[in-house]
N, C-alpha and C. Protein backbone atom coordinates (compact mmCIF):
# COMPACT_ATOMS: atom_id res chain seq x y z
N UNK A 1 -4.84 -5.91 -3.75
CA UNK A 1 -3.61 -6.08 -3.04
C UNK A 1 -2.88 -4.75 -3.03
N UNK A 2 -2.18 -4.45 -2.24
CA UNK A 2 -1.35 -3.45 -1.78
C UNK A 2 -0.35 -3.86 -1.46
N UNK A 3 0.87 -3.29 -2.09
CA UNK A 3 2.24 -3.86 -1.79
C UNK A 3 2.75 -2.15 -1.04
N UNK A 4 3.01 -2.01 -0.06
CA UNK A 4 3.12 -0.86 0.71
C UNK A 4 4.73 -0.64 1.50
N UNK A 5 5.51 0.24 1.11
CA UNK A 5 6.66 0.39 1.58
C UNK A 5 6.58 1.65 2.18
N UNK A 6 7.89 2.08 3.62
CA UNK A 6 7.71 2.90 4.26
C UNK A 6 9.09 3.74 4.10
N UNK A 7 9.42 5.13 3.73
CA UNK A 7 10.44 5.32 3.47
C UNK A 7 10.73 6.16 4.58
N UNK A 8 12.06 6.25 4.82
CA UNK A 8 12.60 7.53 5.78
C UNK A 8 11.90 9.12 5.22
N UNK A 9 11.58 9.39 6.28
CA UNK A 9 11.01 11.15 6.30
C UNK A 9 9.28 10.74 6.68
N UNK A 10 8.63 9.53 6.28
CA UNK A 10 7.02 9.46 6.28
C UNK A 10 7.19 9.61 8.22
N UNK A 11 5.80 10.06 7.87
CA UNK A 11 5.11 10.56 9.35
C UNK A 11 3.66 9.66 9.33
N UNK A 12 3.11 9.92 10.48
CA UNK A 12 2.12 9.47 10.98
C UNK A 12 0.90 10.14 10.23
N UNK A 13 1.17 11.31 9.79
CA UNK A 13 -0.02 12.19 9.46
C UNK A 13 -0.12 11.61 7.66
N UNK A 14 1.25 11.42 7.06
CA UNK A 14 1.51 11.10 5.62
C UNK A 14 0.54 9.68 5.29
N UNK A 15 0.94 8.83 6.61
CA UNK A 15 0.53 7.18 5.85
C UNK A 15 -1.11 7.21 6.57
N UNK A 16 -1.53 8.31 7.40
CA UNK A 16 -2.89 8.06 7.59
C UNK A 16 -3.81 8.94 5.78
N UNK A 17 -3.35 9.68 5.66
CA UNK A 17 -3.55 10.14 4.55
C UNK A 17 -3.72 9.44 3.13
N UNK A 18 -2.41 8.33 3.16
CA UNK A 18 -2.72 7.90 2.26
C UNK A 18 -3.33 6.81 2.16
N UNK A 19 -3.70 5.94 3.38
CA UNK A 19 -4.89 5.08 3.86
C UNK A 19 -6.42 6.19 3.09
N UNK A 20 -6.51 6.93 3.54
CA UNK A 20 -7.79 7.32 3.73
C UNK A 20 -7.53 7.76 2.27
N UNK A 21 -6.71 8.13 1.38
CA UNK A 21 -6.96 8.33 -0.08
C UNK A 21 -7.19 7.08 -0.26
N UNK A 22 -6.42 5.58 -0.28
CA UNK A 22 -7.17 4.21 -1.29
C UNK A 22 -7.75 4.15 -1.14
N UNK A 23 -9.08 4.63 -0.04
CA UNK A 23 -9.81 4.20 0.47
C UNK A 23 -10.85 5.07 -0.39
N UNK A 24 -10.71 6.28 -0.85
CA UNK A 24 -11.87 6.66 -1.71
C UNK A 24 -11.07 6.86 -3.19
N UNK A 25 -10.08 6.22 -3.63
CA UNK A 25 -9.87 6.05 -4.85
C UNK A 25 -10.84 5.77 -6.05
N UNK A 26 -11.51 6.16 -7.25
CA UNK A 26 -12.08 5.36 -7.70
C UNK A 26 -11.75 4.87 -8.54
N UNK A 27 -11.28 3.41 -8.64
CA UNK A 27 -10.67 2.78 -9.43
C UNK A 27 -11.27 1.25 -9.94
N UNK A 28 -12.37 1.03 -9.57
CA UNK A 28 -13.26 -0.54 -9.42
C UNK A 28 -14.42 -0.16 -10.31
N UNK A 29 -14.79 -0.90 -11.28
CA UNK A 29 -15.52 -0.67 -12.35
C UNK A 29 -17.14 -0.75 -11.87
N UNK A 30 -17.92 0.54 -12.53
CA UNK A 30 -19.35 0.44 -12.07
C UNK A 30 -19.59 -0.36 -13.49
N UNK A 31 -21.36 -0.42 -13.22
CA UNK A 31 -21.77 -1.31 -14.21
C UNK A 31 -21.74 -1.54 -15.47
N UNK A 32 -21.05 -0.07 -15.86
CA UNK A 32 -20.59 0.10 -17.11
C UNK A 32 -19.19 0.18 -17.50
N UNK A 33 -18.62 -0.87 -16.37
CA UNK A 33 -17.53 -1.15 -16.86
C UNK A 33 -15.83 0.04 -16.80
N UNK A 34 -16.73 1.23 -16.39
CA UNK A 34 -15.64 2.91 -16.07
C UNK A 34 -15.47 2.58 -14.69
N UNK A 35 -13.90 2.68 -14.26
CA UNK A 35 -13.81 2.72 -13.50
C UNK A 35 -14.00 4.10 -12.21
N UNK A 36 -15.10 3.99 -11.56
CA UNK A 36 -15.70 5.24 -10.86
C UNK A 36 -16.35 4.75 -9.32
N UNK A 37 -15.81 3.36 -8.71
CA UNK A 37 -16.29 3.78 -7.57
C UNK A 37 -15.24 2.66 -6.76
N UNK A 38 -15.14 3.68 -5.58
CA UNK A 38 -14.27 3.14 -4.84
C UNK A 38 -14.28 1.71 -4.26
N UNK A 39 -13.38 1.55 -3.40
CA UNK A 39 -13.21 0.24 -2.67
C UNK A 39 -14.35 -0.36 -1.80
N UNK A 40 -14.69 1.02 -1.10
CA UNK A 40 -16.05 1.09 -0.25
C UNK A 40 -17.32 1.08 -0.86
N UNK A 41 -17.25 1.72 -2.30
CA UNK A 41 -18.27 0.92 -2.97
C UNK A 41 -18.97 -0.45 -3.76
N UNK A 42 -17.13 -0.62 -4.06
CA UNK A 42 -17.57 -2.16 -4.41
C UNK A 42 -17.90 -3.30 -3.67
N UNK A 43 -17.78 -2.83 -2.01
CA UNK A 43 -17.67 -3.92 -1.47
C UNK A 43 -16.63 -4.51 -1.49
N UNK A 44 -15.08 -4.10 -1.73
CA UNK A 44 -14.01 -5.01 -1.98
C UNK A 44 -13.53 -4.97 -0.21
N UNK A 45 -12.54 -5.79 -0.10
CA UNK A 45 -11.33 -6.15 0.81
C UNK A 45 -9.82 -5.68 0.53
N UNK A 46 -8.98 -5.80 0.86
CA UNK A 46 -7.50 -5.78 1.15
C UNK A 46 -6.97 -6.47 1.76
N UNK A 47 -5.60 -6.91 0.89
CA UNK A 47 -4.56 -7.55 1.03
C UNK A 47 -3.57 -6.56 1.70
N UNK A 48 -3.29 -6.35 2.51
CA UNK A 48 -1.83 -5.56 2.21
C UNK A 48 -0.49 -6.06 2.98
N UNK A 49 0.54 -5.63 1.82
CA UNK A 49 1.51 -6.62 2.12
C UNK A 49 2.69 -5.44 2.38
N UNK A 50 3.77 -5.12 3.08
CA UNK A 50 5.02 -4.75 3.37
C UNK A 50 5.73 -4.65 2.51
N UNK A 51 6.06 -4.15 1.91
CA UNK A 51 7.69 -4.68 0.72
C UNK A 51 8.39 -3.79 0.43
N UNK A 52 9.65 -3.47 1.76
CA UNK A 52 10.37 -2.67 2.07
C UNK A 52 11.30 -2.36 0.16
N UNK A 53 11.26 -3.53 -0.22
CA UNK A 53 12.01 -3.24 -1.66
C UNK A 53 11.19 -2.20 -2.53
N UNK A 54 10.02 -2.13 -2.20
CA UNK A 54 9.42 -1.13 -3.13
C UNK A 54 10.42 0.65 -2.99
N UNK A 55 11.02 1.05 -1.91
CA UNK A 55 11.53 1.86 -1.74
C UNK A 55 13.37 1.98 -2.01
N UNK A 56 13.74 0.93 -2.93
CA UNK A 56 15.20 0.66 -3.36
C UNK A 56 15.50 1.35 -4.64
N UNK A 57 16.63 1.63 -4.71
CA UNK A 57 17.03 2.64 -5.76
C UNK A 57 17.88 1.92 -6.62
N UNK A 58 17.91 2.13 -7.79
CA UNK A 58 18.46 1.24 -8.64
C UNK A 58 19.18 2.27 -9.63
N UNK A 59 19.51 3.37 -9.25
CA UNK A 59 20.06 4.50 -10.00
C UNK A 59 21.18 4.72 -10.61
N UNK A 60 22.02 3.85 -9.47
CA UNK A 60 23.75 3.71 -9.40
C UNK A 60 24.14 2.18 -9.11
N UNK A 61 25.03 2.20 -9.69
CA UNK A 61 25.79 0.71 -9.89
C UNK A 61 24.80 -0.59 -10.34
N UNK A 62 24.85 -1.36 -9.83
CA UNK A 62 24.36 -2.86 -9.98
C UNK A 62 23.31 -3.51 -8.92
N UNK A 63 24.25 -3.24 -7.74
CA UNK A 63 22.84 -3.85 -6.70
C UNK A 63 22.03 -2.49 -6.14
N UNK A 64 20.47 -3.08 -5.68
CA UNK A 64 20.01 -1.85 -5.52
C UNK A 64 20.37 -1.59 -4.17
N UNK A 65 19.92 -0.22 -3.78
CA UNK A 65 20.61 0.58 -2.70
C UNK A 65 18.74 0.80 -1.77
N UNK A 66 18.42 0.30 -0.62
CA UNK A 66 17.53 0.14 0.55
C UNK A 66 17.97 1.40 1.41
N UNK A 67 18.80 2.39 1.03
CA UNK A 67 19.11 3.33 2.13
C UNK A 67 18.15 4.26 2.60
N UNK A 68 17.02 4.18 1.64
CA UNK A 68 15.67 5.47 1.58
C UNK A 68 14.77 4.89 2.88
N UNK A 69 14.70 3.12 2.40
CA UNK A 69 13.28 2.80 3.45
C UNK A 69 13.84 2.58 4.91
N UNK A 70 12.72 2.91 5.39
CA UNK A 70 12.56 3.22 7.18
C UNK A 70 13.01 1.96 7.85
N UNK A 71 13.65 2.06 9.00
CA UNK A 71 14.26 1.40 10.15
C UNK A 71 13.19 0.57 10.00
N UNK A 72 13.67 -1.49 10.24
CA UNK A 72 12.44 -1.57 10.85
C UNK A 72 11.15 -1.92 11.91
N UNK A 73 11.50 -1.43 12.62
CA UNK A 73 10.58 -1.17 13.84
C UNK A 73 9.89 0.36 13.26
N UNK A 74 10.65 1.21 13.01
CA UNK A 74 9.15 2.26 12.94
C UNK A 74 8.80 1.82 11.33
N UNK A 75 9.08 1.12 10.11
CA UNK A 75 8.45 0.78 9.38
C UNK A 75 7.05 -0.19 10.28
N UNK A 76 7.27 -1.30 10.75
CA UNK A 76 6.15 -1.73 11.33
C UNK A 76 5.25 -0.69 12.02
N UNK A 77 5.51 0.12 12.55
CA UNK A 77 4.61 1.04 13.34
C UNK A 77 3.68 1.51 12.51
N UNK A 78 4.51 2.32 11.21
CA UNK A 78 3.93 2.61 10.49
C UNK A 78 2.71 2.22 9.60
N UNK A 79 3.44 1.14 9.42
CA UNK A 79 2.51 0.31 8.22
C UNK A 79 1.30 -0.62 9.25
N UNK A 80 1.44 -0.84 10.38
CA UNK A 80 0.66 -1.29 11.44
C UNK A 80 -0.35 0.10 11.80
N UNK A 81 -0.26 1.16 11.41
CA UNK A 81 -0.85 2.58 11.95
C UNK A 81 -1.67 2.40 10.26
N UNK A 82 -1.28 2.29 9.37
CA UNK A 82 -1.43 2.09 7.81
C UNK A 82 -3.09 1.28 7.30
N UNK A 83 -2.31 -0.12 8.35
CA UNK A 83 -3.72 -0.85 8.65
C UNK A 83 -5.03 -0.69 9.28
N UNK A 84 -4.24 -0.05 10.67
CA UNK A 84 -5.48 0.48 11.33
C UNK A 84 -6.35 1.63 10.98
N UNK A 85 -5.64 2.25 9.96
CA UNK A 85 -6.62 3.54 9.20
C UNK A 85 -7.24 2.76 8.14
N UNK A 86 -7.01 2.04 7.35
CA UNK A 86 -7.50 1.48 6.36
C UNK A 86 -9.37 0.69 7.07
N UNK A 87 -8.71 0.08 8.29
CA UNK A 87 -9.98 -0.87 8.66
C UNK A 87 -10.89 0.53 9.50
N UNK A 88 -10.23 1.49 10.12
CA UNK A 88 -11.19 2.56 10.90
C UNK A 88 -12.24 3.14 9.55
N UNK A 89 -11.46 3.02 8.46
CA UNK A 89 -12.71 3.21 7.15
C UNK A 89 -13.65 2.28 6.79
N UNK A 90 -13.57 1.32 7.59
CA UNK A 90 -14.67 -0.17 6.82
C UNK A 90 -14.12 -0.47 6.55
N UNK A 91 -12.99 -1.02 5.89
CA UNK A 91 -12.44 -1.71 4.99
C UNK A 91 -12.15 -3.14 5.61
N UNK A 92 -12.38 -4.27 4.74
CA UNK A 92 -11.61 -5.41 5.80
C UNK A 92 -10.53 -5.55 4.93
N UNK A 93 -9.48 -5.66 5.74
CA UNK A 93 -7.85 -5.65 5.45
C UNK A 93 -7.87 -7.25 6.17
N UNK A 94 -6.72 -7.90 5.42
CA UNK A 94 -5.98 -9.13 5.81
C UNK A 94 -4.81 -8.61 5.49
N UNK A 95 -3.56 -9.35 6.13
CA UNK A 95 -1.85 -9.05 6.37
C UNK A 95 -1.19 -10.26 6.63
N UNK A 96 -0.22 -10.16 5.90
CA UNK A 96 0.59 -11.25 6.78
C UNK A 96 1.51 -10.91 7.50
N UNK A 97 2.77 -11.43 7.58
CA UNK A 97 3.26 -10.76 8.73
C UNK A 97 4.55 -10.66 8.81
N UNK A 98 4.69 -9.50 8.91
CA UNK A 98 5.91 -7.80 8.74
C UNK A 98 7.07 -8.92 8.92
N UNK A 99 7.93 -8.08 7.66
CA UNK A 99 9.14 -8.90 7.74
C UNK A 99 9.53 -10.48 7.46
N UNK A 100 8.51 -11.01 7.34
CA UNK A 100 8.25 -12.53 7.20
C UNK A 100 8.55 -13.06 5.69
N UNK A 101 9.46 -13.77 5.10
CA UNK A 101 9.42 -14.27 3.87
C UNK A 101 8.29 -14.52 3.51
N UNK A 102 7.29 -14.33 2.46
CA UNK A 102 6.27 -15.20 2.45
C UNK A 102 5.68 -15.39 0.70
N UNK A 103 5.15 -16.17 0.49
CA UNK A 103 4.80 -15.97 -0.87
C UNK A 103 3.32 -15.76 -1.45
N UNK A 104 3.10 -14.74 -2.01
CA UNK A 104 1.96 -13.98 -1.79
C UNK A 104 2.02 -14.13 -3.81
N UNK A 105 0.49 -14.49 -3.68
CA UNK A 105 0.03 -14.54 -5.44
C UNK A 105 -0.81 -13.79 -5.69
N UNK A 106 -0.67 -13.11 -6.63
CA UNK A 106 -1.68 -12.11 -7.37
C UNK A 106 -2.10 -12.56 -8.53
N UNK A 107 -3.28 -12.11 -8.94
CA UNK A 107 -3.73 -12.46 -10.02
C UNK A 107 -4.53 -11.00 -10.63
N UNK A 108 -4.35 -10.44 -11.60
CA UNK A 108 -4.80 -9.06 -12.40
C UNK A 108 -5.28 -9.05 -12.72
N UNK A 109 -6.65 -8.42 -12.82
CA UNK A 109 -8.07 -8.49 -13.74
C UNK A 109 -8.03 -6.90 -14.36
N UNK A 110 -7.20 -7.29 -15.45
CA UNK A 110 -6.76 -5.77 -16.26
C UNK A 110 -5.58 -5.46 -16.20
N UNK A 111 -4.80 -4.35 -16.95
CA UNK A 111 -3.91 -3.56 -16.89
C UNK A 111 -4.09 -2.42 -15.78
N UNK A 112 -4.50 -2.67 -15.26
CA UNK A 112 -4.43 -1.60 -13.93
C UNK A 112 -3.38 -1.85 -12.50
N UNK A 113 -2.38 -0.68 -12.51
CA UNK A 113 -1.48 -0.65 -11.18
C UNK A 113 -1.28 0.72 -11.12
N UNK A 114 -1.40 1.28 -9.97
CA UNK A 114 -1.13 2.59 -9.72
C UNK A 114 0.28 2.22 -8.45
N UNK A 115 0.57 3.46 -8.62
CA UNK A 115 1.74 4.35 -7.57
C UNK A 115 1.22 5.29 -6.87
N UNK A 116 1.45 5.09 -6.02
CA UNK A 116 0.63 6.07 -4.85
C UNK A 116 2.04 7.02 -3.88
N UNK A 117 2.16 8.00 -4.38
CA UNK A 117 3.06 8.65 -3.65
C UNK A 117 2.56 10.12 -3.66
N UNK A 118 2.43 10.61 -2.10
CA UNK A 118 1.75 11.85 -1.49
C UNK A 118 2.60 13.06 -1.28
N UNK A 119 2.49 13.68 -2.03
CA UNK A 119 3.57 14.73 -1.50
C UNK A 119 2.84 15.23 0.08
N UNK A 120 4.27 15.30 0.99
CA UNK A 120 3.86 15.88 2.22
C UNK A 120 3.50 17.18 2.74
């Protein structure tokens, strides 16, 4: 699963980039259990989900502050441009859909979560 937020300043060139990095991440355990081969090697899929809150600041005061993440219509563009790089790699991606309340379950096989942020 991918919980993917789009902040003000990302470009087209940023979120194809960082498509095509998860995409050779190696983070999925070979037979010995090290994690060393990518998504495309395990044969895995993707979830990826929107969650403009991932980009809220919680620095100052009490409620958090959404002023960083992107408008959203070009958040959808984005994260719709996001998808389509992900699947132009093989990947099969499933989504639900932008902006939509929805309730999405995860389940963790390990202590493993990364942060993925690209300097531009």
């Amino acid at each position: 699963m991918i919980l993917a937020a789009v902040e003000k300043g990302d470009d087209e060139s940023l979120i194809e980039r960082c498509a095509r990095k998860l995409v050779s991440l190696r983070i999925f355990p070979d037979e010995e259990g090290r994690m060393n081969r990518s998504i495309e090697e395990s044969g895995g899929s993707i979830l990826a989900v929107s969650q403009f809150t991932l980009a809220g600041s919680i620095r100052k005061g009490r409620r958090p502050s959404f002023e960083n993440a992107e408008e959203p219509e070009r958040a959808r563009t984005l994260f719709d441009l996001f998808v389509r790089t992900l699947r132009s790699e093989g990947i099969h991606v499933e989504t639900g859909e932008f902006g939509a309340m929805m309730i999405v379950s995860l389940e963790n096989d390990g202590p493993v979560t990364f942060v993925l942020r690209l300097p531009e």
